[in-house]
Every structure is written in structure tokens, then in C-alpha cells.
N, C-alpha and C. Protein backbone atom coordinates (compact mmCIF):
# COMPACT_ATOMS: atom_id res chain seq x y z
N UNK A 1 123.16 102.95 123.86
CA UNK A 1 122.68 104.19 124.45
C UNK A 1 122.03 105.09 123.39
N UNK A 2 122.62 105.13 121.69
CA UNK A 2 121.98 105.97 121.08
C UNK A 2 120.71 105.17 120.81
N UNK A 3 120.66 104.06 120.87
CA UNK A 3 119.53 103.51 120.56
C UNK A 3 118.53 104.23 121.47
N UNK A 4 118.89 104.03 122.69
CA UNK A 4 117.53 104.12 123.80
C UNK A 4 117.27 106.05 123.69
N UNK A 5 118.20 106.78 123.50
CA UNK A 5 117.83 108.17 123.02
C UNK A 5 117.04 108.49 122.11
N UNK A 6 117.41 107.34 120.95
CA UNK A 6 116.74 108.23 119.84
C UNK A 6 115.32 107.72 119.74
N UNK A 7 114.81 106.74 120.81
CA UNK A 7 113.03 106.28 120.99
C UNK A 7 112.63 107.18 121.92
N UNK A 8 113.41 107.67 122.65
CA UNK A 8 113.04 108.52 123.78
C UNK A 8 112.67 109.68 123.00
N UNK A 9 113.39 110.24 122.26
CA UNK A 9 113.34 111.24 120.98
C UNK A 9 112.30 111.15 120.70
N UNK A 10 111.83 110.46 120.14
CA UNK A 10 110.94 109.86 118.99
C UNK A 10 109.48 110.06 120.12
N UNK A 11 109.48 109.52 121.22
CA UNK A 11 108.34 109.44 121.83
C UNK A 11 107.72 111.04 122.41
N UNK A 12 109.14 112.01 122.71
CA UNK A 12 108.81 113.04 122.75
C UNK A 12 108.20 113.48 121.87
N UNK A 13 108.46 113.70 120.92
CA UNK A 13 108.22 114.36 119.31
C UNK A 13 106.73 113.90 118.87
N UNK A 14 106.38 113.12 119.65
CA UNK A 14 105.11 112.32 119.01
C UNK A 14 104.32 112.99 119.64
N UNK A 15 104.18 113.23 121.06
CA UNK A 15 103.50 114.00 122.46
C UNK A 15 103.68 115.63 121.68
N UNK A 16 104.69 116.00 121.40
CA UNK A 16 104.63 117.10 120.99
C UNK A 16 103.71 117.66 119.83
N UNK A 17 103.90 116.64 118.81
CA UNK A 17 103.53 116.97 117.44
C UNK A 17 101.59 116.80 118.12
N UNK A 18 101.58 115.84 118.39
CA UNK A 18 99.97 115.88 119.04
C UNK A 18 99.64 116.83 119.76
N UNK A 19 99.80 117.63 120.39
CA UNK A 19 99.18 118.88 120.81
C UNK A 19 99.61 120.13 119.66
N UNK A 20 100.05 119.87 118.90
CA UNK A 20 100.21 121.17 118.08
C UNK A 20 98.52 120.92 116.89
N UNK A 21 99.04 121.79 115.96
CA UNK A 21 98.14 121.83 114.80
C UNK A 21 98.40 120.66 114.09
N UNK A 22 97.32 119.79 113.81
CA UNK A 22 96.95 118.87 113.22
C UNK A 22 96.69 118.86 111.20
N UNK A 23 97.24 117.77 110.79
CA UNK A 23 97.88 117.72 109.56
C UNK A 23 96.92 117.09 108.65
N UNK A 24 96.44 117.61 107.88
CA UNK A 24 94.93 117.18 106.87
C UNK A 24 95.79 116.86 105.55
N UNK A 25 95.98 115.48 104.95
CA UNK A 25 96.13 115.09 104.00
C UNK A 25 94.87 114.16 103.05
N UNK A 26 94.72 115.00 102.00
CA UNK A 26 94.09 114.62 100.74
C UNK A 26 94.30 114.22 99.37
N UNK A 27 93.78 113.10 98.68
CA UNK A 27 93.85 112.85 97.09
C UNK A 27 93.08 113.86 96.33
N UNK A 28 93.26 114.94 95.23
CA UNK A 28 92.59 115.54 94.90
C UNK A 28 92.71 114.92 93.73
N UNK A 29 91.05 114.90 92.93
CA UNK A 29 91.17 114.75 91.27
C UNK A 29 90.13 115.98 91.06
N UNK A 30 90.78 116.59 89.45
CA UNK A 30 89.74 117.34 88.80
C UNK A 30 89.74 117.48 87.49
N UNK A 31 88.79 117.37 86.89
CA UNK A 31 88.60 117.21 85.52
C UNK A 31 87.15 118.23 84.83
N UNK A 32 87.72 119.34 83.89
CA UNK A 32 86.79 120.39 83.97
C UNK A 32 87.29 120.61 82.00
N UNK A 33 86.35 121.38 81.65
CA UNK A 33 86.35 122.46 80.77
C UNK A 33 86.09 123.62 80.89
N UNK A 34 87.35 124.47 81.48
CA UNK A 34 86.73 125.32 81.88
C UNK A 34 88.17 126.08 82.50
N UNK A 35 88.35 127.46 82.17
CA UNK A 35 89.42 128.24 82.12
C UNK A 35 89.23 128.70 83.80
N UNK A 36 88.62 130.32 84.01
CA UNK A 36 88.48 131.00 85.27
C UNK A 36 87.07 130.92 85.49
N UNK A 37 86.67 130.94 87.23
CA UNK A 37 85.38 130.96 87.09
C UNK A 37 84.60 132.27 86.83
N UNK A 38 83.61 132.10 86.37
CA UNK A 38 82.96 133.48 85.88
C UNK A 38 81.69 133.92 86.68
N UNK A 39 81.82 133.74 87.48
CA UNK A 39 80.62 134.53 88.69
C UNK A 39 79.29 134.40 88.13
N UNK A 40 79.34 132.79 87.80
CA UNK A 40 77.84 132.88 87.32
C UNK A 40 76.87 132.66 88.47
N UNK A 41 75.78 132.74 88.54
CA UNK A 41 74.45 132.36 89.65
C UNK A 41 74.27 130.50 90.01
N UNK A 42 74.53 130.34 90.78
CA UNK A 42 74.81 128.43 91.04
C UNK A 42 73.54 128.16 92.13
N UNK A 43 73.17 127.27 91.65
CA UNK A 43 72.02 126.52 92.84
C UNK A 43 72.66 125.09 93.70
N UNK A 44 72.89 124.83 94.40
CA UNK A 44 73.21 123.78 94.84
C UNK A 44 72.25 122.76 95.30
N UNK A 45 72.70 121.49 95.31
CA UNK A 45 71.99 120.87 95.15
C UNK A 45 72.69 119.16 95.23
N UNK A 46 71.77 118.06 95.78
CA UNK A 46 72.46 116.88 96.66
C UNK A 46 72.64 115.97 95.18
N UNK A 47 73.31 115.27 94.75
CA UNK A 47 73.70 113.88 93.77
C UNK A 47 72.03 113.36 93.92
N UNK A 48 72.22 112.81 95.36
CA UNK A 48 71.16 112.29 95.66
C UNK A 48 69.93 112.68 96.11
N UNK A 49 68.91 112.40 95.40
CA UNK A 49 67.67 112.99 95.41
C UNK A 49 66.93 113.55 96.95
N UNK A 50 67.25 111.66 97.81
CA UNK A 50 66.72 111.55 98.71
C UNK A 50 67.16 112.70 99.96
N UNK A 51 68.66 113.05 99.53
CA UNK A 51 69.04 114.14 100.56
C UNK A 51 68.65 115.49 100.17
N UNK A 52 67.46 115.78 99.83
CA UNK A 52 67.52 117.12 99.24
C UNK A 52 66.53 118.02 100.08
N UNK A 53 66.33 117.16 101.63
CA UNK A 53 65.43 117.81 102.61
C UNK A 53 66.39 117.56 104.11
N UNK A 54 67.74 116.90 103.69
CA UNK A 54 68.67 116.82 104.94
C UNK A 54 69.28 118.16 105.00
N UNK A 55 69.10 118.13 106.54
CA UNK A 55 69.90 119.25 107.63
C UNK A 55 71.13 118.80 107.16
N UNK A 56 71.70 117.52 107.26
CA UNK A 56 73.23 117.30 106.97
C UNK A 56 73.40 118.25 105.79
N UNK A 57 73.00 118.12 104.90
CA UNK A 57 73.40 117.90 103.35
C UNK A 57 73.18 119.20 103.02
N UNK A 58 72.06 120.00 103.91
CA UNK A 58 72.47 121.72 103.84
C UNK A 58 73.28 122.04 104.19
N UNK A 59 73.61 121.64 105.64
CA UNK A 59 75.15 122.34 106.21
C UNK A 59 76.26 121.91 105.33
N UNK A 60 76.66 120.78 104.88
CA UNK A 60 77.46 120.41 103.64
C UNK A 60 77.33 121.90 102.45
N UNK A 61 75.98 122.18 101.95
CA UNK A 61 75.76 123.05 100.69
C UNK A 61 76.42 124.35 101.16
N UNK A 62 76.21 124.56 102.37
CA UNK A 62 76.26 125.83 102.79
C UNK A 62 78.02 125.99 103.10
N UNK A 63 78.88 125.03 103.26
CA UNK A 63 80.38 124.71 103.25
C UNK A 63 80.85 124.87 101.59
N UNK A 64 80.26 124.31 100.89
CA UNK A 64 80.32 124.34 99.57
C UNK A 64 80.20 125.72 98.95
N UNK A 65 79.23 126.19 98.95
CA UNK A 65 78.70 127.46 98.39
C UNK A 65 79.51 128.46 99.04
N UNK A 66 79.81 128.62 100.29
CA UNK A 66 81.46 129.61 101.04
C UNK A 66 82.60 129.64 99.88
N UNK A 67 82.68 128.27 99.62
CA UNK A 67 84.15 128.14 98.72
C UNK A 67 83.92 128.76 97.18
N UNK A 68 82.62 128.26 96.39
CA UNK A 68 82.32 128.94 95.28
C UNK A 68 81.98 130.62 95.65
N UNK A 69 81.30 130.70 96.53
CA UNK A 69 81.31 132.67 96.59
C UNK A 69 82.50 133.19 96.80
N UNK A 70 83.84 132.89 97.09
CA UNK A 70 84.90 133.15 97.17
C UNK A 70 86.10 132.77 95.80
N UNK A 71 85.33 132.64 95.03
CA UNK A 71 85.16 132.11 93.24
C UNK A 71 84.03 133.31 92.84
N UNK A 72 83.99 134.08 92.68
CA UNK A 72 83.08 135.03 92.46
C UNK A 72 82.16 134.30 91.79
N UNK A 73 81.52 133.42 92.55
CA UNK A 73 80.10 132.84 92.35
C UNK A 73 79.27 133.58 93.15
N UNK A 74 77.23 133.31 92.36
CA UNK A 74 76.78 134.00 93.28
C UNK A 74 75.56 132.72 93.67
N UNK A 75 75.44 132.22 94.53
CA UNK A 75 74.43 131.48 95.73
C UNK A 75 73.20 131.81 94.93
N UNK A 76 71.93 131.37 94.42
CA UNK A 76 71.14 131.15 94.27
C UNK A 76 69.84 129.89 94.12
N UNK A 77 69.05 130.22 94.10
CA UNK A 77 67.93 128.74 94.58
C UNK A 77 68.07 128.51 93.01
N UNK A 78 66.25 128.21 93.27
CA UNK A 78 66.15 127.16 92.07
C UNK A 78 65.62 128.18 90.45
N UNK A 79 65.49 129.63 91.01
CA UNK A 79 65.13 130.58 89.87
C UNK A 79 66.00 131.49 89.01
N UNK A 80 66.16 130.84 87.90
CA UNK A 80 67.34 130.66 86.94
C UNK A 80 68.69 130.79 86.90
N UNK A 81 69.09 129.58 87.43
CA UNK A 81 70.47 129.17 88.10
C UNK A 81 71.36 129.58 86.36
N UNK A 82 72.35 129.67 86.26
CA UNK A 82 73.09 129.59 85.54
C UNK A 82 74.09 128.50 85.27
N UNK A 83 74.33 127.81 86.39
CA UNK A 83 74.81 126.76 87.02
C UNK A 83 74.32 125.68 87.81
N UNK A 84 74.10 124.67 87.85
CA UNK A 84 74.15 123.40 88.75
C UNK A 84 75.09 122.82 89.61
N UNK A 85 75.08 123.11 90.95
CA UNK A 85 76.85 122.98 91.58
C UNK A 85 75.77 121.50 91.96
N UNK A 86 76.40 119.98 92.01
CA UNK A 86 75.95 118.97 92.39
C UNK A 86 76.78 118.22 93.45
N UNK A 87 76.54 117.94 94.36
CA UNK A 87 77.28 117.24 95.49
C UNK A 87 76.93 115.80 96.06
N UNK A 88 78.14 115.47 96.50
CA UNK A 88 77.63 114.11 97.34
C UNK A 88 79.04 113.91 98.34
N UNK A 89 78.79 113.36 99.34
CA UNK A 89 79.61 112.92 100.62
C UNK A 89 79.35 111.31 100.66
N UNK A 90 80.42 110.75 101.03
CA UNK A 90 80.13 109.13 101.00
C UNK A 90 81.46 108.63 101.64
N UNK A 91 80.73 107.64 102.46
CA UNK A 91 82.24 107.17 103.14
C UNK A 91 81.96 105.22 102.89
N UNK A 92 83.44 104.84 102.75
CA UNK A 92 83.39 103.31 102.72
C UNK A 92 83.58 102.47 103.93
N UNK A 93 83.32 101.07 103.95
CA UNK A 93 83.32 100.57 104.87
C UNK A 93 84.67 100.06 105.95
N UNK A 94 85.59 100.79 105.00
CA UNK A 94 86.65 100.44 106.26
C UNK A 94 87.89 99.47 105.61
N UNK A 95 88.83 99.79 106.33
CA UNK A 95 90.03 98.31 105.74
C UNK A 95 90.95 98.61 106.68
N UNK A 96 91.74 97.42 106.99
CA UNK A 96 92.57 97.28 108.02
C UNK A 96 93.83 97.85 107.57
N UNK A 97 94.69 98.68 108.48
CA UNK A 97 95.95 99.39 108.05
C UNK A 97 97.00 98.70 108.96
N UNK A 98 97.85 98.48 108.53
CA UNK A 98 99.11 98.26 109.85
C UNK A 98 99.76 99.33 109.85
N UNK A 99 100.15 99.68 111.07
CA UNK A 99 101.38 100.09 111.38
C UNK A 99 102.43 99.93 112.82
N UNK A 100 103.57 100.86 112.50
CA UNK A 100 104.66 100.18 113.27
C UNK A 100 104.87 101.25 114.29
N UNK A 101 104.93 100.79 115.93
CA UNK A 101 104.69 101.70 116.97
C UNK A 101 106.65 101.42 117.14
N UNK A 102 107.03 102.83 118.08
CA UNK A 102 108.20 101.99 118.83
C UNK A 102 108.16 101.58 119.96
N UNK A 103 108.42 101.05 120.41
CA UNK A 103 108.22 99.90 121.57
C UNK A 103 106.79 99.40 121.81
N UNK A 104 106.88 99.85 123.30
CA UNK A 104 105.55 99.59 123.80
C UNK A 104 104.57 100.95 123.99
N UNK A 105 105.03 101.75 123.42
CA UNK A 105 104.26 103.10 123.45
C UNK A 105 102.83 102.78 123.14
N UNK A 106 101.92 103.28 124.06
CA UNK A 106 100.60 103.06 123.11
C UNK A 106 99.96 104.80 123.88
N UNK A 107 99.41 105.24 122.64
CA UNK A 107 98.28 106.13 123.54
C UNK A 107 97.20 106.52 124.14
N UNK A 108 96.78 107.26 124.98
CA UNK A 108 95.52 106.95 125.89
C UNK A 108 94.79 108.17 125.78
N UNK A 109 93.67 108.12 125.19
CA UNK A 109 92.62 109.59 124.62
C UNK A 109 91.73 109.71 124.82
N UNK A 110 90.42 110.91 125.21
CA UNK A 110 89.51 110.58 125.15
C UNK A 110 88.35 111.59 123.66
N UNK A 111 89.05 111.68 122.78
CA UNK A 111 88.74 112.03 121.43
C UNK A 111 88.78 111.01 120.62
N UNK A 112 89.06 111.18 119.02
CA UNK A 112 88.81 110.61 118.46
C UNK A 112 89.96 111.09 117.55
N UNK A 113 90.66 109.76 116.49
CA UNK A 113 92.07 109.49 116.14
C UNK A 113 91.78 110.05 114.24
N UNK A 114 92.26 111.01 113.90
CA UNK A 114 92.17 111.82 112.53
C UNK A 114 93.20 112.37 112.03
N UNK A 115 93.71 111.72 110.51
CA UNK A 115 94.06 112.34 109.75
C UNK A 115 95.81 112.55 110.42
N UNK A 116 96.15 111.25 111.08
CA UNK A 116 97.33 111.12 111.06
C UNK A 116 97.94 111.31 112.12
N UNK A 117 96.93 112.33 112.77
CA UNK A 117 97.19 112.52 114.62
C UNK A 117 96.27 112.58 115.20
N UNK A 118 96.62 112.10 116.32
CA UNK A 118 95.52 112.24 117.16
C UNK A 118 94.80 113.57 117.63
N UNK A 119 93.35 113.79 117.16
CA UNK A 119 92.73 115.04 117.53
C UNK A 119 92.82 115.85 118.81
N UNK A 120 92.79 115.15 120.25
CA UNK A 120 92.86 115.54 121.35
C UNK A 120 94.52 115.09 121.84
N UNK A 121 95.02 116.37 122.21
CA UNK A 121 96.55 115.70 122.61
C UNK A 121 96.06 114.56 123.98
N UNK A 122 96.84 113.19 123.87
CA UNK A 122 96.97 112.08 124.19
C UNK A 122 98.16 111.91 125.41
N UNK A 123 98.04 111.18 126.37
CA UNK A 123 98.98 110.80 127.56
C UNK A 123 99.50 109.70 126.67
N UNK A 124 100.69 109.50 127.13
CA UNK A 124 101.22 107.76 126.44
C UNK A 124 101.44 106.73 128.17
N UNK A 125 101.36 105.50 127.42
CA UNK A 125 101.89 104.63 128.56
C UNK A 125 102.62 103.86 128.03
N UNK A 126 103.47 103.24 128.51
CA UNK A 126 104.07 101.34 128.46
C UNK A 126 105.58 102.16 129.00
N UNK A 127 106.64 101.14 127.86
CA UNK A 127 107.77 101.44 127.85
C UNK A 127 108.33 101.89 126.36
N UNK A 128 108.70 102.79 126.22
CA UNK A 128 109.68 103.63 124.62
C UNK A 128 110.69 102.80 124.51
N UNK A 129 111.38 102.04 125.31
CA UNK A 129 112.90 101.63 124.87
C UNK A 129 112.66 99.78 124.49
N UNK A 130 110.92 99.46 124.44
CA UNK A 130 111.06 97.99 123.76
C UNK A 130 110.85 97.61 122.38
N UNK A 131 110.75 96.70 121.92
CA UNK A 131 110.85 96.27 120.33
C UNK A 131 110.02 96.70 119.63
N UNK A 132 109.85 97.48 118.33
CA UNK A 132 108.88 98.13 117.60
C UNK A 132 108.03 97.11 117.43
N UNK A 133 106.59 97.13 117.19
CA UNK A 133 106.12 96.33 116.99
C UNK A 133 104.90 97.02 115.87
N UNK A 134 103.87 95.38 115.74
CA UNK A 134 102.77 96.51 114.34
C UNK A 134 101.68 96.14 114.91
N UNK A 135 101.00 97.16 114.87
CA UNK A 135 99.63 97.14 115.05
C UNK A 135 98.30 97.29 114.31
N UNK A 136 97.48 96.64 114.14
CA UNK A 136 96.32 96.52 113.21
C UNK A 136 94.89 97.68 113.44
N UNK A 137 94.71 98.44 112.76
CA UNK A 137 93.59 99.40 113.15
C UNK A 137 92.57 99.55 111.73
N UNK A 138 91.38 100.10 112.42
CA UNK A 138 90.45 99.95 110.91
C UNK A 138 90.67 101.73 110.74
N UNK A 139 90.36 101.80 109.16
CA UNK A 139 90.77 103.29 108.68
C UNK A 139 89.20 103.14 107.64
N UNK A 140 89.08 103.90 107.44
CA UNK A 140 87.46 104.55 106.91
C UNK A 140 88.22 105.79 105.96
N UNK A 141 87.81 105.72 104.17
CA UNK A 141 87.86 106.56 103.48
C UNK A 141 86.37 107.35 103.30
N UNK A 142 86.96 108.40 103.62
CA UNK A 142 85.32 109.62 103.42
C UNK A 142 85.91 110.39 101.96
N UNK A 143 84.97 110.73 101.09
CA UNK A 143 84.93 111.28 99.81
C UNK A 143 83.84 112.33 99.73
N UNK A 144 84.24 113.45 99.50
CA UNK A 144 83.32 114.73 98.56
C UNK A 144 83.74 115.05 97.39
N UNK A 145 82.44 114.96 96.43
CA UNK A 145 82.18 114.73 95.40
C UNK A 145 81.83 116.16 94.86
N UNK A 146 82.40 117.18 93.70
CA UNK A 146 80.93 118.01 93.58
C UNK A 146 81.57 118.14 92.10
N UNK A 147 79.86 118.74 91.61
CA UNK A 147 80.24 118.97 89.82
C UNK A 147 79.48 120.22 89.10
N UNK A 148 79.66 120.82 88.63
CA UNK A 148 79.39 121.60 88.05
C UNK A 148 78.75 121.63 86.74
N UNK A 149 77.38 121.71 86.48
CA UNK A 149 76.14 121.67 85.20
C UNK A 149 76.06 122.47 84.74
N UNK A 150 75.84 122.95 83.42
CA UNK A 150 74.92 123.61 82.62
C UNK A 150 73.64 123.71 82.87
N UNK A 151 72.33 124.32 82.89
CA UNK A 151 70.67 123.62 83.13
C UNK A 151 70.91 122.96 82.06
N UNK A 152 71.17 123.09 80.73
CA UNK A 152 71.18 122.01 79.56
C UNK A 152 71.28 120.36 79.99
N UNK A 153 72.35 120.23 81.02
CA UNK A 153 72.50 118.92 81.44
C UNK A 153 74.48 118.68 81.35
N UNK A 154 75.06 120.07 80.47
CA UNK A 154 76.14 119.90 80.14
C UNK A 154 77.33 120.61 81.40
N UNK A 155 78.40 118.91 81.68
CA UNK A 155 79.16 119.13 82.66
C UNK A 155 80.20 119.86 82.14
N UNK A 156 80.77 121.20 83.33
CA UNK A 156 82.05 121.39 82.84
C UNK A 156 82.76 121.56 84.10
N UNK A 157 82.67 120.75 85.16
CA UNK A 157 83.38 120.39 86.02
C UNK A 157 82.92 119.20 87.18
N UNK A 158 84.20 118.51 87.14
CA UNK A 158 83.94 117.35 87.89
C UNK A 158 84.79 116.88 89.07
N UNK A 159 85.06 117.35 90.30
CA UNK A 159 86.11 117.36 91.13
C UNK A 159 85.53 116.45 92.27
N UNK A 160 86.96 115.02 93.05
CA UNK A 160 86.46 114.86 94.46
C UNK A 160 87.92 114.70 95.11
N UNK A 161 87.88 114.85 96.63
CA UNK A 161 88.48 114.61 97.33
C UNK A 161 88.75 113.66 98.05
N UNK A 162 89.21 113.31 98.81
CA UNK A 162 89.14 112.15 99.89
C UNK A 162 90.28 111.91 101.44
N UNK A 163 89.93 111.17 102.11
CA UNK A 163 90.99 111.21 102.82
C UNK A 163 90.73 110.21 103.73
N UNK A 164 91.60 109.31 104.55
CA UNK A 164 91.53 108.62 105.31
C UNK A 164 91.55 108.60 106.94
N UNK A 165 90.67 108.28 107.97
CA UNK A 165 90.37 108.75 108.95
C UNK A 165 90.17 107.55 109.61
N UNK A 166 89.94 107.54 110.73
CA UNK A 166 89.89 105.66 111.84
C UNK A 166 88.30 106.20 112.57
N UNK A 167 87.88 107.34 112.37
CA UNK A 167 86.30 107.35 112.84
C UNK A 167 85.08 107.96 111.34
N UNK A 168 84.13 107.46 111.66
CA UNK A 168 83.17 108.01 110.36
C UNK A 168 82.57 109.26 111.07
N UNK A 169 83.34 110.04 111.29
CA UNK A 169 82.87 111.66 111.86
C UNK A 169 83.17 112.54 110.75
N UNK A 170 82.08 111.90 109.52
CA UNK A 170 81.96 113.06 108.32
C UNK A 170 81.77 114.53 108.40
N UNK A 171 80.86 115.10 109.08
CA UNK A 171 80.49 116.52 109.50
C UNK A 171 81.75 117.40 110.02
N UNK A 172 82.82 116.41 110.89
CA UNK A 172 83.97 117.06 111.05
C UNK A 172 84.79 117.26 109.78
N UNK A 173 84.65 116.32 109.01
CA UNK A 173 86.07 116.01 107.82
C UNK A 173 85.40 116.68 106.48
N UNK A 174 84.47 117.05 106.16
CA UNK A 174 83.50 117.17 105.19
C UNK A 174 84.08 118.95 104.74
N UNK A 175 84.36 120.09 105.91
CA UNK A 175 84.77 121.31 105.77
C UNK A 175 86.55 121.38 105.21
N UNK A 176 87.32 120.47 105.92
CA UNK A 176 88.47 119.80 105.86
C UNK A 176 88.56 119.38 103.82
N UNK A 177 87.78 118.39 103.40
CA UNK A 177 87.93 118.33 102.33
C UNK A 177 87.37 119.26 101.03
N UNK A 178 86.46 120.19 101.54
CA UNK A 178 86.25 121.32 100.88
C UNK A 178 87.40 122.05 100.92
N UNK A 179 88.28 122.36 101.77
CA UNK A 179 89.33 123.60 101.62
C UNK A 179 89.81 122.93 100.55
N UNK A 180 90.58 121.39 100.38
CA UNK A 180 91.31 120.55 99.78
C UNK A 180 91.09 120.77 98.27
N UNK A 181 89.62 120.48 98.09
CA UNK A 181 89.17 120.44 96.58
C UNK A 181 88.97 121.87 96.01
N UNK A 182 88.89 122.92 96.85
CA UNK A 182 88.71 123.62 95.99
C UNK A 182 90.06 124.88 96.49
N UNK A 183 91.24 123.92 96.54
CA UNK A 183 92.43 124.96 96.35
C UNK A 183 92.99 125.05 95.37
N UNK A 184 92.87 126.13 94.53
CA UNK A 184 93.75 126.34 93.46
C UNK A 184 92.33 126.04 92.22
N UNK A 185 91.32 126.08 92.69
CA UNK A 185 90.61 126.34 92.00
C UNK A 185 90.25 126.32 90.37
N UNK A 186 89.89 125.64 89.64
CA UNK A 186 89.05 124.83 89.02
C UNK A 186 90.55 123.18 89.02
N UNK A 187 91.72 123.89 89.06
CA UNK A 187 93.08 123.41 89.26
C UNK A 187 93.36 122.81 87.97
N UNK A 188 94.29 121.56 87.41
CA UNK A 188 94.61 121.16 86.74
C UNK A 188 93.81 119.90 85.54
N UNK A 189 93.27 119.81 84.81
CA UNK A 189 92.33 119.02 84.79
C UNK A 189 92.71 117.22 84.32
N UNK A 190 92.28 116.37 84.91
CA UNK A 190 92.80 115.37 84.80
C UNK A 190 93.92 114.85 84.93
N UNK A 191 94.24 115.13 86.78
CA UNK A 191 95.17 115.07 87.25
C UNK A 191 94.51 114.81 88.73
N UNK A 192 95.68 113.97 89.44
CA UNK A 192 95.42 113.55 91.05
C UNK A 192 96.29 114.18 91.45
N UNK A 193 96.29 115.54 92.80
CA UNK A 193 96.95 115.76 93.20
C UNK A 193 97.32 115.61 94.72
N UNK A 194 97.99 115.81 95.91
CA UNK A 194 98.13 115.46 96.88
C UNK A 194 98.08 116.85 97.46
N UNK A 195 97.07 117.06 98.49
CA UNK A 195 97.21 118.07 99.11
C UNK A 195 97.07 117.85 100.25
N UNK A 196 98.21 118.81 100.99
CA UNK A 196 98.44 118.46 102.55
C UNK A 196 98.62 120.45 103.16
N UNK A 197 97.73 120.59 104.47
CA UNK A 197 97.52 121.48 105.10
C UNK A 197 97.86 121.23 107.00
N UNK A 198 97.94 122.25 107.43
CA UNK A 198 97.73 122.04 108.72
C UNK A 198 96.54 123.12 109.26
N UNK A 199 95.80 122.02 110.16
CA UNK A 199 94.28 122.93 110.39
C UNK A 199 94.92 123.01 112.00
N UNK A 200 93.34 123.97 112.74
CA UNK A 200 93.68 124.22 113.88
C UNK A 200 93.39 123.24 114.92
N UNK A 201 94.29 123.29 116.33
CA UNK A 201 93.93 122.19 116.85
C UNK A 201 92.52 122.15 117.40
N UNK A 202 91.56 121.19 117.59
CA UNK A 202 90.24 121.91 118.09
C UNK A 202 90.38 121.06 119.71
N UNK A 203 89.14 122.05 120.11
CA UNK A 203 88.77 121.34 121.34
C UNK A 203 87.80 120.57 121.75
């Protein structure tokens, strides 16, 4: 009997935790020279050349540049930057994850599955009280990249994030790993840290 309670438990808690606020976990690395930031004038600007006329890759700059003006940075183009803020977004092709359901629980959504819960709270079906079993799903790592130049060419900051997700819906996860990388600001240097938040649930 405690057996069949504590899946019943378990299946509640799962329904529950899915309609609440949703749980953003990240790898942070950063590696800098460089004490407090000093409100210098920053241009932003893509890694990659070819994105340097994408709508994406502005709305990305423009997520970016929020977090440095709140760093008493100041947003400027290309007429005498003081700084080079450099960026890139990149996601890999995927790898299979297992994991272990209890019973026959499976869930039924019509969103899309992020960052550990499911984005849209989910109905369940089967039966809670049968044999745990494992299930095979593909997971997709997305990464933001950004660094910080001299015009000389000289870096004194080099930070990325990352995180693992089961859809390539970068534009959603891309604001998500900006809060990540730039908490605690320029942070520890040459060090991976783990940062975990809870964002809001969306609709």
C-alpha cells in the first residue's frame, strides 16, 4: 500500500510542479581580466560575420546589451566603441538521454518540453501504480557565447553558457541564458559554475 501511495504522490507532484514556474538550469564558464565593469561605450556585434544583417542576431544584441547597460555600460554603434562586446548562439545536433518514468505515466501536451519541465502544464495518462520503466528522448544543447575586446584586438572577457532542452527553440532559451551568464557579473574567472533559476510560467 505504501508503495502504491507514494507513485500516486509522485504523480501528483509532477502535475503540480508542471503548472507552476518553470526551472532554468545552466553550465556557466568565465574567464576575464578584469575587476568591476567600468561603463565603458560597447558596440555589439555577431562572432560571425555572416550574421551581422540578421533580425535574429539583433534581437539576441539587443538581450545582450539590456544585461551590459545594467553593468553601467553604455550601447553604442560602430563610432568609437571603447569596447567590442562579441557574440554567438549555437546549438548541437542532439544526443539521446534516458530516463526513468514511474509506471506507465506518460504525458500529453500541446507545447513544447524545456529545461526539465514541461512548458505548457500537461494532462497525464496510463497507470501510476506500474513498473518504472526508461525511456529514450533526443535533448539538444544550445550555447551563448559573448566576449569582450579592446579595438586593439585585446580580450578581457570571455564568458558562455549553455543548457539542455528536447526542442531547438533558441529565440525562447537565448534570454534564459543571458540572465545565467551574466549573474554575478564579470563572476569568478576560470571557473564552471551551475546556475539554476525559476522563470515565469509562459503561455
Amino acid at each position: 500500500m505504501n508503495v502504491i501511495l507514494n507513485r500516486l504522490f509522485l504523480a501528483i507532484s509532477i502535475f503540480a510542479l508542471s503548472a507552476c514556474a518553470t526551472t532554468f538550469r545552466s553550465n556557466v564558464a568565465t574567464f576575464h581580466e578584469m575587476t568591476v565593469p567600468g561603463g565603458e561605450r560597447v558596440m555589439l556585434v555577431p562572432m560571425n560575420a555572416e550574421k551581422k544583417d540578421s533580425l535574429e542576431y539583433r534581437q539576441y544584441a539587443n538581450v545582450i546589451a539590456s544585461h551590459l547597460k545594467g553593468y553601467g555600460y553604455k550601447e553604442t554603434g560602430e563610432s568609437e566603441p571603447e569596447l567590442i562586446a562579441g557574440f554567438d548562439v549555437t546549438v548541437n545536433d542532439g544526443r539521446e538521454k534516458l530516463e526513468t518514468r514511474p509506471g506507465n505515466l506518460d504525458p500529453y501536451w500541446h507545447g513544447y518540453w524545456s529545461w526539465g519541465r514541461y512548458w505548457h502544464s500537461p494532462g497525464f495518462y496510463g497507470d501510476p501504480f506500474g513498473p518504472d520503466r526508461i525511456v529514450a528522448s533526443t535533448v539538444y544543447t544550445i550555447t551563448l557565447t559573448v566576449e569582450l575586446r579592446k579595438p586593439t584586438g585585446e580580450v578581457i572577457f570571455e564568458g558562455r553558457a549553455d543548457t539542455e532542452v528536447r526542442s531547438k527553440s533558441v529565440p525562447e532559451v537565448v534570454p534564459f541564458l543571458a540572465d545565467a551568464l551574466f549573474q554575478n557579473f564579470p563572476g569568478e574567472s576560470g571557473k564552471t559554475r551551475r546556475v539554476v533559476f525559476e522563470t515565469e510560467q509562459k503561455e
